[in-house]
Structures are given as structure tokens and as C-alpha cells.
N, C-alpha and C. Protein backbone atom coordinates (compact mmCIF):
# COMPACT_ATOMS: atom_id res chain seq x y z
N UNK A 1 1.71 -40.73 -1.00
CA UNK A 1 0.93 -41.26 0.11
C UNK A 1 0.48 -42.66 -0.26
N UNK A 2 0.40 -43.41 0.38
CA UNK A 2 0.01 -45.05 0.70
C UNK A 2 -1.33 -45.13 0.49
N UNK A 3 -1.69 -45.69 -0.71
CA UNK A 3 -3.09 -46.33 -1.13
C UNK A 3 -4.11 -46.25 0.15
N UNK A 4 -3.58 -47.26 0.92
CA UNK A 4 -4.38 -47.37 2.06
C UNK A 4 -4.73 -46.29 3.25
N UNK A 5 -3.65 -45.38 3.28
CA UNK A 5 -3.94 -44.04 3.73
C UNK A 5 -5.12 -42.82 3.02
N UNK A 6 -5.03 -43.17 1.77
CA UNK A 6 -5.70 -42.59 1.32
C UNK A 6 -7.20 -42.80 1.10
N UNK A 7 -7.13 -43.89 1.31
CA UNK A 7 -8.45 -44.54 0.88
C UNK A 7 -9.01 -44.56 2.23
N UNK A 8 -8.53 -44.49 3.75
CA UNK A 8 -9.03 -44.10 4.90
C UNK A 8 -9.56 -42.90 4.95
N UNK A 9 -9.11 -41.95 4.67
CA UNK A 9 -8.78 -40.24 4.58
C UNK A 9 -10.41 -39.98 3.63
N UNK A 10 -10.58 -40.95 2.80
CA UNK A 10 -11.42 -40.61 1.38
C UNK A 10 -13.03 -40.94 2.16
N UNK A 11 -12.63 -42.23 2.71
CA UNK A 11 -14.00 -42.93 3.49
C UNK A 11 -14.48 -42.10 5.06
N UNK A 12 -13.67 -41.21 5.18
CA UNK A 12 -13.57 -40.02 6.20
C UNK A 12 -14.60 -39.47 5.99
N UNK A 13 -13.51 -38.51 4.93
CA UNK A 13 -13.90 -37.43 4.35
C UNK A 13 -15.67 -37.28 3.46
N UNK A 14 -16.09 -38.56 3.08
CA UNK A 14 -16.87 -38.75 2.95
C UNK A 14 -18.24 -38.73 3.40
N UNK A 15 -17.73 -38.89 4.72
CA UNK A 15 -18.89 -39.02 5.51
C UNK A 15 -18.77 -37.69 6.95
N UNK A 16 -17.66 -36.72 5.94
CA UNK A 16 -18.21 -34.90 6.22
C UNK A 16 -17.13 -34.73 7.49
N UNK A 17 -16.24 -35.99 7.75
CA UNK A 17 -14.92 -35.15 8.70
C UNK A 17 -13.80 -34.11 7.99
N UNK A 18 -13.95 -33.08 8.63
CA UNK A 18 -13.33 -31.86 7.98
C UNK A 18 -11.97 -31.98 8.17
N UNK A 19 -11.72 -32.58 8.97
CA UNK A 19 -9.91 -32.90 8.78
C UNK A 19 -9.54 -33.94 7.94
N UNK A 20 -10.63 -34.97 7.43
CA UNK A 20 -10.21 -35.54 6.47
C UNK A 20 -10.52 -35.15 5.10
N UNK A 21 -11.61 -34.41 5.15
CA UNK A 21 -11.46 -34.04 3.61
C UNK A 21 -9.94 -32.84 3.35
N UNK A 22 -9.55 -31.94 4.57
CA UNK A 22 -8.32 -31.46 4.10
C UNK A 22 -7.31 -32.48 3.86
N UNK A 23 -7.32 -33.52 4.56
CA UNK A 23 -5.86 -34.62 3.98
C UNK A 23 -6.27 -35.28 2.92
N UNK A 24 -7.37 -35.65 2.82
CA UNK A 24 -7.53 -35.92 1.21
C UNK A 24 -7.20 -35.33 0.22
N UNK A 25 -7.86 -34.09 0.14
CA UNK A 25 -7.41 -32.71 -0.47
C UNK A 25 -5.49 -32.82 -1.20
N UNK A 26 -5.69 -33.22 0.35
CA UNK A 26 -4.09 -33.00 -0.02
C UNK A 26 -3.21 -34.36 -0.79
N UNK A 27 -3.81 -35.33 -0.74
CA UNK A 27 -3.17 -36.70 -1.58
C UNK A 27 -3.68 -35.99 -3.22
N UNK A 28 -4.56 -35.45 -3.15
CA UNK A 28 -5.00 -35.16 -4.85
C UNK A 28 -4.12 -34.08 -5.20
N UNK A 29 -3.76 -33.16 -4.23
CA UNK A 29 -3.48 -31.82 -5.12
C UNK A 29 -2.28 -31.78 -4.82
N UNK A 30 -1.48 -30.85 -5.87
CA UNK A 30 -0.02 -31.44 -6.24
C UNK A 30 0.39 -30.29 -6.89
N UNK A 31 1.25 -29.16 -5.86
CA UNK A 31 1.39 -27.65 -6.70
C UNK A 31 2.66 -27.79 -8.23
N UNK A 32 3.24 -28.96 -7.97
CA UNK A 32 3.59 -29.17 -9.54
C UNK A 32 2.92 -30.32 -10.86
N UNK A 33 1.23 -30.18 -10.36
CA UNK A 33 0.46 -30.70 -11.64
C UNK A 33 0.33 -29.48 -11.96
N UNK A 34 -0.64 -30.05 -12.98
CA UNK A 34 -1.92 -28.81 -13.89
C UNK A 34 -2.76 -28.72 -12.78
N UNK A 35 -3.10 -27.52 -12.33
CA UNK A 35 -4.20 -27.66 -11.64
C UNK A 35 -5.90 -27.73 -12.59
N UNK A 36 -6.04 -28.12 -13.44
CA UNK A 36 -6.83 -28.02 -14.17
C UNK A 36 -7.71 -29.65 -14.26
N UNK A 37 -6.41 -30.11 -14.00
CA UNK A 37 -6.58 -32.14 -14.20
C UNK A 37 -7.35 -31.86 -13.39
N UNK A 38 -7.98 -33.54 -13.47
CA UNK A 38 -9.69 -33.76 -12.63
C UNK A 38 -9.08 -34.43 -10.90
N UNK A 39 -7.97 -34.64 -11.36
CA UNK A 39 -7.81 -35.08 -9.78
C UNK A 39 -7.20 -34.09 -9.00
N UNK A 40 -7.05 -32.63 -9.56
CA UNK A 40 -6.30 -31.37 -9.03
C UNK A 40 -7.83 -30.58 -8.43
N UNK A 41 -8.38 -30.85 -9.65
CA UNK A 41 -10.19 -30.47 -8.97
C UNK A 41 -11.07 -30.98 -8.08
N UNK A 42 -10.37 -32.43 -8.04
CA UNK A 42 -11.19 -33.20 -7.13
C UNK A 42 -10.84 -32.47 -5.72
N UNK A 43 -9.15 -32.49 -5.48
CA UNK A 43 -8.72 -32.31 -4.35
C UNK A 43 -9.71 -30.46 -3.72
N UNK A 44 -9.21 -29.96 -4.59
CA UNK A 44 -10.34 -28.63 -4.47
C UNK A 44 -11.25 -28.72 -3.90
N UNK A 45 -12.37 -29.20 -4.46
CA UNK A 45 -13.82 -29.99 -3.83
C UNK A 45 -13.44 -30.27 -2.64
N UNK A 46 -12.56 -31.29 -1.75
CA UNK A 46 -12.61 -31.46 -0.63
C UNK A 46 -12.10 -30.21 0.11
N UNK A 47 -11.10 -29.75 -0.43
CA UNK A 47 -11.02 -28.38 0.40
C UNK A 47 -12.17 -27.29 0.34
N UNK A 48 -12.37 -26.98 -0.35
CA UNK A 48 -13.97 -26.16 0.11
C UNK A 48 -14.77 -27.19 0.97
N UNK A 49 -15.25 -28.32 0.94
CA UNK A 49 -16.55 -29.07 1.42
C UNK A 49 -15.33 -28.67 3.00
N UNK A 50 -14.10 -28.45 3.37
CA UNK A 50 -13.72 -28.41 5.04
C UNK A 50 -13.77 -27.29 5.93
N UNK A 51 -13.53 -26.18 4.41
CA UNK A 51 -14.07 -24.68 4.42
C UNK A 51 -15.13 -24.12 5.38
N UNK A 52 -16.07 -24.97 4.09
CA UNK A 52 -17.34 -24.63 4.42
C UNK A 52 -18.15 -25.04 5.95
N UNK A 53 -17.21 -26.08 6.08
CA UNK A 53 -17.40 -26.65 7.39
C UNK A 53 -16.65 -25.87 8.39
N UNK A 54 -15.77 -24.54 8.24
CA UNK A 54 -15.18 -24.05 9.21
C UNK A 54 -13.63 -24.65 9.57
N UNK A 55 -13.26 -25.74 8.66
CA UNK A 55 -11.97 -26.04 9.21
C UNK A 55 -11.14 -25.06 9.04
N UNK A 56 -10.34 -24.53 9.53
CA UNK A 56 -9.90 -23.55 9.39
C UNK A 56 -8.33 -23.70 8.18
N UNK A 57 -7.67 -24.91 8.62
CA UNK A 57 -6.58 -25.08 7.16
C UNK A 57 -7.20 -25.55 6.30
N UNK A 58 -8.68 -26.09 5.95
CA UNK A 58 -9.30 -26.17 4.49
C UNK A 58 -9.40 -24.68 4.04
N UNK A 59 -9.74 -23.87 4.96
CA UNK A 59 -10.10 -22.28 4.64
C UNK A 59 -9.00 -21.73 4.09
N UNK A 60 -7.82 -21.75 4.82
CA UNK A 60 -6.59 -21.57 4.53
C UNK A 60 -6.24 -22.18 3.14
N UNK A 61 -6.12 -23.22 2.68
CA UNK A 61 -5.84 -23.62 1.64
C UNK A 61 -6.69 -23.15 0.51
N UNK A 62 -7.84 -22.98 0.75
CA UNK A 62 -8.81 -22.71 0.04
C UNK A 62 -8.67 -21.01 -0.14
N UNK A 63 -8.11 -20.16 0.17
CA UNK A 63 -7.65 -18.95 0.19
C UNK A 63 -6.59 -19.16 -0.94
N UNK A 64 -5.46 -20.06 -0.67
CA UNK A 64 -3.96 -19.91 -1.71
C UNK A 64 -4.36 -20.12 -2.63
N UNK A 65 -5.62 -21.26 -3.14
CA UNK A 65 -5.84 -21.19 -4.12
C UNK A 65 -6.48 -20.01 -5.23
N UNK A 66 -7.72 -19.73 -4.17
CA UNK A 66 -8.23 -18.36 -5.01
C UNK A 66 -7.16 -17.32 -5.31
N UNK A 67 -6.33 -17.19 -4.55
CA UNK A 67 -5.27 -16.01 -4.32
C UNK A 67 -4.42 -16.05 -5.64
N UNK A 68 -4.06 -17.71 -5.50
CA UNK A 68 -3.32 -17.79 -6.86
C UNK A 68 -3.95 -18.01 -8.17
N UNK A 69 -5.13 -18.76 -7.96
CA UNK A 69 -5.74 -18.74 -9.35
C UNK A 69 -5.76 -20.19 -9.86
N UNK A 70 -5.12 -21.03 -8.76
CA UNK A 70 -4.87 -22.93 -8.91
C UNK A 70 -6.17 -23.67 -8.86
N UNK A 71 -6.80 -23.87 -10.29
CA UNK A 71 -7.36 -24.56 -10.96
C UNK A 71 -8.94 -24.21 -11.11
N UNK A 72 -8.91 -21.92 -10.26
CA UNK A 72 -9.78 -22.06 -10.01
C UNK A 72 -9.93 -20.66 -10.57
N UNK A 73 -11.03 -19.56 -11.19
CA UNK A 73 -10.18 -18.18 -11.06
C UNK A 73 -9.49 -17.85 -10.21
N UNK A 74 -8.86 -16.57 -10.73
CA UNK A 74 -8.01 -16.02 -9.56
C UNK A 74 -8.99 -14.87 -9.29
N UNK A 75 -9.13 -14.75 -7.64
CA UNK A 75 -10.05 -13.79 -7.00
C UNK A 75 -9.49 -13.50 -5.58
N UNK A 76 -8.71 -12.45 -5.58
CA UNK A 76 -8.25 -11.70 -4.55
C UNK A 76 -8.78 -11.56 -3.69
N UNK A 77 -10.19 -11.36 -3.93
CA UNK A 77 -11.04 -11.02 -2.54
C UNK A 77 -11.87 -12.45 -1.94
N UNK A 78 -12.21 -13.68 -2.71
CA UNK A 78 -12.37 -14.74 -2.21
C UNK A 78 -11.40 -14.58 -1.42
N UNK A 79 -10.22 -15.01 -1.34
CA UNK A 79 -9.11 -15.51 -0.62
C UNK A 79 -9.31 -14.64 0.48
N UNK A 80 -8.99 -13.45 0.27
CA UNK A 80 -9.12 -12.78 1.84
C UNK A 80 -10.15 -13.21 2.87
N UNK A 81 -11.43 -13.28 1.88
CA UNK A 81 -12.39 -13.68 2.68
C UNK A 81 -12.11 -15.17 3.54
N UNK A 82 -11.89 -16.19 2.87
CA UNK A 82 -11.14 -17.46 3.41
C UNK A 82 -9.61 -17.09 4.48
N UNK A 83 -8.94 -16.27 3.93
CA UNK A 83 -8.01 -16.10 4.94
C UNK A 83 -8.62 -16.05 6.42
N UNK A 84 -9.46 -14.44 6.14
CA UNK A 84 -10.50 -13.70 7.57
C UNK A 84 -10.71 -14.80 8.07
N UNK A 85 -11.51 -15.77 7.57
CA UNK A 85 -12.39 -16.78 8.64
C UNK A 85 -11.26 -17.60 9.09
N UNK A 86 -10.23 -17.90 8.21
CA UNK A 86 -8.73 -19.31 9.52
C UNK A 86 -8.20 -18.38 9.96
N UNK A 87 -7.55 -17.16 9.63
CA UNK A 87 -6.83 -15.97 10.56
C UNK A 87 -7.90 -15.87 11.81
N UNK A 88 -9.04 -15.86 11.72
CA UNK A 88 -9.99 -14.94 13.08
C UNK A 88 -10.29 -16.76 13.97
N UNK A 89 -9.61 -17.96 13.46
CA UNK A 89 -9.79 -18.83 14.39
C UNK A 89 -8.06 -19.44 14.82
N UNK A 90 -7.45 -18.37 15.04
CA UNK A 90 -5.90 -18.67 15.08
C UNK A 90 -5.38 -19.30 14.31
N UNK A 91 -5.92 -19.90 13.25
CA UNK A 91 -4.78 -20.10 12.32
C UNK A 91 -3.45 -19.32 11.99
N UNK A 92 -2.06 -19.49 12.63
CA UNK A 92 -1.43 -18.63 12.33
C UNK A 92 -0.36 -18.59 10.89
N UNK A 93 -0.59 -19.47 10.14
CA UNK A 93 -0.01 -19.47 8.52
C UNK A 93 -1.35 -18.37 7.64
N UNK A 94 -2.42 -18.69 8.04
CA UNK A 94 -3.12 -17.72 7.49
C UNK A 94 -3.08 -16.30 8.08
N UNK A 95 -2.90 -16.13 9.65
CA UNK A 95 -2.89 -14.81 10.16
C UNK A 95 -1.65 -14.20 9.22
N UNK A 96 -0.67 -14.63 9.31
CA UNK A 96 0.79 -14.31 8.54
C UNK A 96 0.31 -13.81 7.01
N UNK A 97 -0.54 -14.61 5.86
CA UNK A 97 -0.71 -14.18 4.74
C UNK A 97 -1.39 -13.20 4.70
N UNK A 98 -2.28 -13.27 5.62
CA UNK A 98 -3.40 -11.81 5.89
C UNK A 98 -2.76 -11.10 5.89
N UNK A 99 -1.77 -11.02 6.83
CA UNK A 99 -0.86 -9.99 6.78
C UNK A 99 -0.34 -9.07 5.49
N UNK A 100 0.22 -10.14 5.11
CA UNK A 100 0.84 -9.73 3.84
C UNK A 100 0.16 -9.33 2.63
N UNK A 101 -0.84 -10.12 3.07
CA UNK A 101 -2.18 -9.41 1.66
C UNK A 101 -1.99 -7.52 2.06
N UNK A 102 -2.49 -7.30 3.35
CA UNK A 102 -2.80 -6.00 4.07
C UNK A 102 -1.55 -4.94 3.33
N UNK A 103 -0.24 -5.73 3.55
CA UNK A 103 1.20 -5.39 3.62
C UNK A 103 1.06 -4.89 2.04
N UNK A 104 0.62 -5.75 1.09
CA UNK A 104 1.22 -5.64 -0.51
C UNK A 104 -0.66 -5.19 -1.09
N UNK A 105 -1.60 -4.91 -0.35
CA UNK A 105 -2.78 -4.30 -1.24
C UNK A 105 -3.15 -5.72 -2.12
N UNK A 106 -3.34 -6.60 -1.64
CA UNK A 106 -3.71 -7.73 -2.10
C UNK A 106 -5.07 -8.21 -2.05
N UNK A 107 -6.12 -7.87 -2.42
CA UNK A 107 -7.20 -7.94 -2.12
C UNK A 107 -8.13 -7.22 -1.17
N UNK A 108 -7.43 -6.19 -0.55
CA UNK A 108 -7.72 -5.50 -0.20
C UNK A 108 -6.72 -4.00 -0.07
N UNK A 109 -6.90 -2.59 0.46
CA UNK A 109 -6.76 -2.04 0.41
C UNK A 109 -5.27 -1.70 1.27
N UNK A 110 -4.18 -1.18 0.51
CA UNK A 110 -3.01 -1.81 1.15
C UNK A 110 -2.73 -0.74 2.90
N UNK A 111 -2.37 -1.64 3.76
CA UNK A 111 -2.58 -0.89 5.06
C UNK A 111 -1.93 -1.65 6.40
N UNK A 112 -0.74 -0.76 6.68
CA UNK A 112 0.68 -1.34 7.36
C UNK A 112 0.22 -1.52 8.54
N UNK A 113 -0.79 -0.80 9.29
CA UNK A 113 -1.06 -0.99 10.82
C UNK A 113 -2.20 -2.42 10.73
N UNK A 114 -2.57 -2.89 9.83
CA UNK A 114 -3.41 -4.39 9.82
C UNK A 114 -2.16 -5.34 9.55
N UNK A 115 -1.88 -5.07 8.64
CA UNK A 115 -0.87 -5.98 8.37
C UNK A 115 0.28 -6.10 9.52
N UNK A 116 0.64 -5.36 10.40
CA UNK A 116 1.38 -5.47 11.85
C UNK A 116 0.27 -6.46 12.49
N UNK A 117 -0.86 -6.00 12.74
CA UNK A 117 -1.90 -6.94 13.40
C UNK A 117 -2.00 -8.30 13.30
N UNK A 118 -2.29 -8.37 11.94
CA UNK A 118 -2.16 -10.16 11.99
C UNK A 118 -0.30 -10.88 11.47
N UNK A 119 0.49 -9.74 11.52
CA UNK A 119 1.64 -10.76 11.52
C UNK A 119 1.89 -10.86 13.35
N UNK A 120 1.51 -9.89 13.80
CA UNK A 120 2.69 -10.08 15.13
C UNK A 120 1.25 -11.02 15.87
N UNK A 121 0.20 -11.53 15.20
CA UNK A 121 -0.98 -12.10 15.97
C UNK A 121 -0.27 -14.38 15.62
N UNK A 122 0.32 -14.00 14.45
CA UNK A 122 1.10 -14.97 13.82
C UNK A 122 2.89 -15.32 14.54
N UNK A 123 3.10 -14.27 14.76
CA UNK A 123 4.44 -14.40 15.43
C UNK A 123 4.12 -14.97 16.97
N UNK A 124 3.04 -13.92 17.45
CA UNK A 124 3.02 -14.48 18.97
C UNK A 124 2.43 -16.30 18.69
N UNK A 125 2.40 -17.05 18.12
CA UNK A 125 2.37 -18.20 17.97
C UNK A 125 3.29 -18.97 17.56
N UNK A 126 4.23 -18.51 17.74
CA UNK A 126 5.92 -19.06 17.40
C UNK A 126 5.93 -19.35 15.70
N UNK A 127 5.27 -18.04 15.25
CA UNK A 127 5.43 -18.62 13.50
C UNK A 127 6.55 -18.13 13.27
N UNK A 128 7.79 -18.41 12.81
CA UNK A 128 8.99 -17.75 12.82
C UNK A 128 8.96 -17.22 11.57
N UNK A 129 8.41 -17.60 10.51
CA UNK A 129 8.10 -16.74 9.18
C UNK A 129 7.76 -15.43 9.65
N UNK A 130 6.82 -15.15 10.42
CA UNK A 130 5.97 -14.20 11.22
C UNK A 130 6.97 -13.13 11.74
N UNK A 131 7.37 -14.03 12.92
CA UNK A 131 8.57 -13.59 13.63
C UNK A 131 9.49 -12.61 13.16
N UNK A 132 10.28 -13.26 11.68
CA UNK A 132 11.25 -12.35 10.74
C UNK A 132 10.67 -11.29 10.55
N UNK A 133 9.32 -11.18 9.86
CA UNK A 133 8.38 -10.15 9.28
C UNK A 133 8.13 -8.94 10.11
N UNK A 134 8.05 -9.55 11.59
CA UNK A 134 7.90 -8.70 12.27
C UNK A 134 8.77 -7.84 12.81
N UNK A 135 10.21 -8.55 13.13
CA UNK A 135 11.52 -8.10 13.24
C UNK A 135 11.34 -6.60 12.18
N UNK A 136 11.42 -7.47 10.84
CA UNK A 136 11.84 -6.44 9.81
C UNK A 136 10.94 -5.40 9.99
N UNK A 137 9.26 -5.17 10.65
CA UNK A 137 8.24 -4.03 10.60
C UNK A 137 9.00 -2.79 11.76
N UNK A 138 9.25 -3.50 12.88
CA UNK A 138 9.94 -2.65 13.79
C UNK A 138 11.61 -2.15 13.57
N UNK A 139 12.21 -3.31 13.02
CA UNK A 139 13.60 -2.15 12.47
C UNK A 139 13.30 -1.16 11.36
N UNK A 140 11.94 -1.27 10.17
CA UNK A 140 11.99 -0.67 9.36
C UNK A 140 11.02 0.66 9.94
N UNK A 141 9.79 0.70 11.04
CA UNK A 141 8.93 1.25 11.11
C UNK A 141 7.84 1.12 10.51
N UNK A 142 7.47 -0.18 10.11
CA UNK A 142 6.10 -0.24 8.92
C UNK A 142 4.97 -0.78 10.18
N UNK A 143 4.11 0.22 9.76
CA UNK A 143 3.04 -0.10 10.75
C UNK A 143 3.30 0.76 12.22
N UNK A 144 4.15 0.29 12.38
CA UNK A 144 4.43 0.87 13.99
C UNK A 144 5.89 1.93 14.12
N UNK A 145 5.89 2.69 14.96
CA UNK A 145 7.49 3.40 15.46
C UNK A 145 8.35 2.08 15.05
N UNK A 146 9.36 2.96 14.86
CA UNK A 146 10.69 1.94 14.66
C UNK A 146 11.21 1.81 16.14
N UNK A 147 11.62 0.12 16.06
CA UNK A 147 11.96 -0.03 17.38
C UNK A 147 12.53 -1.14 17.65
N UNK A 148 13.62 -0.68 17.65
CA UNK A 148 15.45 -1.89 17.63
C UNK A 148 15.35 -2.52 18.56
N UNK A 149 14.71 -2.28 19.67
CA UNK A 149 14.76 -3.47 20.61
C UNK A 149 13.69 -4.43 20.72
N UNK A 150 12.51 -3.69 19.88
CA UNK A 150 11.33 -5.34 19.81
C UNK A 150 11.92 -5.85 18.67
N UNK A 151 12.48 -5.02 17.51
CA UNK A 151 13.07 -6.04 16.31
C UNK A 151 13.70 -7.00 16.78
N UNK A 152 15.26 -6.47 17.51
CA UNK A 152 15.84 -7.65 18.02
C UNK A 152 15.14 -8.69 18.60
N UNK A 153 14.63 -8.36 19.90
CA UNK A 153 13.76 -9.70 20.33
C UNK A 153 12.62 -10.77 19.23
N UNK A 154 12.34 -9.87 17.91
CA UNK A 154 11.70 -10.51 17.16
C UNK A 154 12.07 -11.46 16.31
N UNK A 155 12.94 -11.01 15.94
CA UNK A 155 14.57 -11.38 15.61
C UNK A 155 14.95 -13.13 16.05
N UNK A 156 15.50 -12.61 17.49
CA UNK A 156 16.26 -13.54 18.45
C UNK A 156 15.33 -14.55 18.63
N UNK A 157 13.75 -14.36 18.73
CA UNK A 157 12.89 -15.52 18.76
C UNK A 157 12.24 -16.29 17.42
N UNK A 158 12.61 -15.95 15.89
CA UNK A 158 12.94 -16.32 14.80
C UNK A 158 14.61 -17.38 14.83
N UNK A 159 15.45 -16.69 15.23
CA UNK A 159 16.78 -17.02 14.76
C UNK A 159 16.66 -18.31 15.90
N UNK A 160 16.25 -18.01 17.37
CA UNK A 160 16.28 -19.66 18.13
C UNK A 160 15.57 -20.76 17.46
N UNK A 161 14.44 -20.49 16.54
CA UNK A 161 13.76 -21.39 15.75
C UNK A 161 14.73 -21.91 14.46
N UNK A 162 15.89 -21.50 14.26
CA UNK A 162 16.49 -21.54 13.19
C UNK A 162 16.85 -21.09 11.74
N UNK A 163 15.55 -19.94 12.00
CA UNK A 163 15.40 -18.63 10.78
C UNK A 163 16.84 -18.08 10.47
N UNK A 164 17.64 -18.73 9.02
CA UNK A 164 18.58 -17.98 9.04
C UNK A 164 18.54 -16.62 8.74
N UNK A 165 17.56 -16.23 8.23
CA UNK A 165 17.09 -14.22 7.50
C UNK A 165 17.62 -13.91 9.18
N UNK A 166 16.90 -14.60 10.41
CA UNK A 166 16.60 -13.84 11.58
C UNK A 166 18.33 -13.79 12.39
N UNK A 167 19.13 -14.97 12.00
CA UNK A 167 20.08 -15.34 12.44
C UNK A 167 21.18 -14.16 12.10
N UNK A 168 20.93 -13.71 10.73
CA UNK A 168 21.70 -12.92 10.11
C UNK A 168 21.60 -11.51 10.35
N UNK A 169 20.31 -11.32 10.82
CA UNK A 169 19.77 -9.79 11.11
C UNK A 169 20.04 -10.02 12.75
N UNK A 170 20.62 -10.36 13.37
CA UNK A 170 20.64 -10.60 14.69
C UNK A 170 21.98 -10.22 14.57
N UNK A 171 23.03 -11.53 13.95
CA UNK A 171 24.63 -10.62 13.87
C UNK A 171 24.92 -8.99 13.16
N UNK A 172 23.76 -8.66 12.20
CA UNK A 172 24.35 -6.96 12.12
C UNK A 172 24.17 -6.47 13.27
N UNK A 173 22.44 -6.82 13.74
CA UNK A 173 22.72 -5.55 14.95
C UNK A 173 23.39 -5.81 15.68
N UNK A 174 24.24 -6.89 16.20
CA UNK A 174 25.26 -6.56 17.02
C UNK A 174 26.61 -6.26 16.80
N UNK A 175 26.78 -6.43 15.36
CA UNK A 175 27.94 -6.07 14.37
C UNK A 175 28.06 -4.28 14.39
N UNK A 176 26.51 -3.63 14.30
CA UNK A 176 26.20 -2.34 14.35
C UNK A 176 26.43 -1.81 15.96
N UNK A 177 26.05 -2.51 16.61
CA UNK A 177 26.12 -1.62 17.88
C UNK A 177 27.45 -1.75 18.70
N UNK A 178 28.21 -2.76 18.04
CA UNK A 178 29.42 -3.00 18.61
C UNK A 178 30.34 -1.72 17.32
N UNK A 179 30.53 -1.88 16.46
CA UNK A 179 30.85 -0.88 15.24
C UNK A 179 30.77 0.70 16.19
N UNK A 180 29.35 0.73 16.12
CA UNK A 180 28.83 2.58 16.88
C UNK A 180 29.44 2.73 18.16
N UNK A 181 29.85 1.64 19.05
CA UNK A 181 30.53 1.81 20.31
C UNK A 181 31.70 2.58 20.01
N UNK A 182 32.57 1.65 19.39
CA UNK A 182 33.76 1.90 18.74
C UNK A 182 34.03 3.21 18.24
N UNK A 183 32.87 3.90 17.66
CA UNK A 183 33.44 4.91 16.82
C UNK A 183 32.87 6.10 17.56
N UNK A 184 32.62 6.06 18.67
CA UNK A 184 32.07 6.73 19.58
C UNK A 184 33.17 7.03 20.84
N UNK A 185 33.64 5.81 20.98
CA UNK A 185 34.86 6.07 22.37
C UNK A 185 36.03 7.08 21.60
């Protein structure tokens, strides 16, 4: 990022705009430093101070970190808590991780009908990450009845975004249902 971008972003952020302390945030922090360096911590600092302010992708960011443990402990249940608050203001990259926390017992207690909740709350926002996830809950049955025809459509509205996972799970099932025709006549 450009000196001068940054140094706008900094004189922002300074004076408590929450979208600039997340882009600041983001000129400092750098998921291939140390997160330990002082300018990996600095960036931190601004992401909580956007947090705390309710921005909802400072919250979000401020979740991956606790989650992962980048430069800060690692605390499973911080993060959720930061997820909750950008998931419950549509954030849908955080609705999606919520998910998956729910999905894999990640800080909380593991549980397929939440984890359907905030992915397909993430999908209906054209998250195509989401989208796949959700595909895969209804062809597999996690969370909900199994059900080949919302997969597909979950699917087909992943794969128009360019999701190749979704692109590819789109040609079996029709590889499959054209196959079962066949061996049926």
C-alpha cells in the first residue's frame, strides 16, 4: 500500500473512524509476518479499537485472529463471540465461519442445525463459499433432510459465480441422473 494511503487511513483511524482503523489494520498486518512484531500488534490494536466500535469486518477480523491465535492467544470462544456480533449484523464471511465453527465444535458445542443457519444465512447473500457448503449440507443431509434439488440449486448458484467445487458437483449430478436414466430404461 502507498505511503500516502496509509498515512490517510492512520489520520482516520485516529480520530475513531471504524472503517479506517480496519484498513489501517490492514496495511500493518501481514498473515506471512510474525505476528508477534510490533507492527503485526499495532495492526491488532486497530482492529479491536473497530470491533469495539461495532464495525462489523473489524469484529470479523478480530475473531480470525483469536480463532487462530495471530499474535494474540488462541481463544476459541473470544472469536465466536466476535464472529456472533459481525454474523448477527450480516456480515456474511463471518455468518459462513460461524457456521463452520457450529459445523467442526469450534468454540462452541458442535451442532449441524446452527451451522445450516448461518451458512445458508451466508449463502442467501451470494457468498459462494457459503453456497458450496450449503450444496454439500443438503446432498449430504447435515443439518437438514437430504435434498438433491436444493443442493443442486445451491450448487448452480455457486458454480454461476464461478465456484469450480460447485461447477464440478453440478456435472456429477447430471452425470448421475443421466447414468440412473439409462440403467433404468
Amino acid at each position: 500500500m502507498k505511503k500516502k494511503q496509509k498515512k490517510w487511513f492512520y489520520l482516520a483511524a485516529k480520530q475513531g473512524n471504524a472503517d479506517a482503523q480496519v484498513k489501517y489494520g490492514l496495511t500493518l498486518a501481514n498473515d506471512d509476518a510474525d505476528w508477534n512484531d510490533p507492527a503485526q500488534q499495532e495492526g491488532i490494536k486497530w482492529f479491536r479499537k473497530a470491533a469495539e466500535q461495532g464495525h462489523p469486518a473489524g469484529q470479523y477480523v478480530l475473531a480470525g485472529i483469536y480463532l487462530n491465535g495471530y499474535g494474540v492467544e488462541k481463544d476459541e470462544k473470544k472469536a465466536i463471540e466476535w464472529y456472533k456480533k459481525s454474523a448477527e449484523q450480516d456480515f456474511a464471511a463471518a455468518q459462513y465461519d460461524l457456521g463452520a465453527c457450529y459445523l467442526n465444535g469450534l468454540g462452541v458445542e458442535e451442532d449441524e442445525k446452527r451451522a445450516l443457519y448461518w451458512v445458508q444465512k451466508a449463502a442467501e447473500q451470494d457468498y459462494a463459499d457459503a453456497q458450496v457448503v450449503l450444496g454439500n449440507f443438503y446432498s449430504e443431509g447435515i443439518g437438514a433432510e437430504k435434498d438433491e434439488r436444493k443442493a443442486f440449486e445451491w450448487f448452480k448458484k455457486a458454480a454461476e459465480q464461478g465456484k469450480a467445487e460447485a461447477q464440478f458437483f453440478l456435472g456429477m449430478f447430471l452425470l448421475c441422473r443421466n447414468w440412473c436414466r439409462g440403467r433404468q430404461e
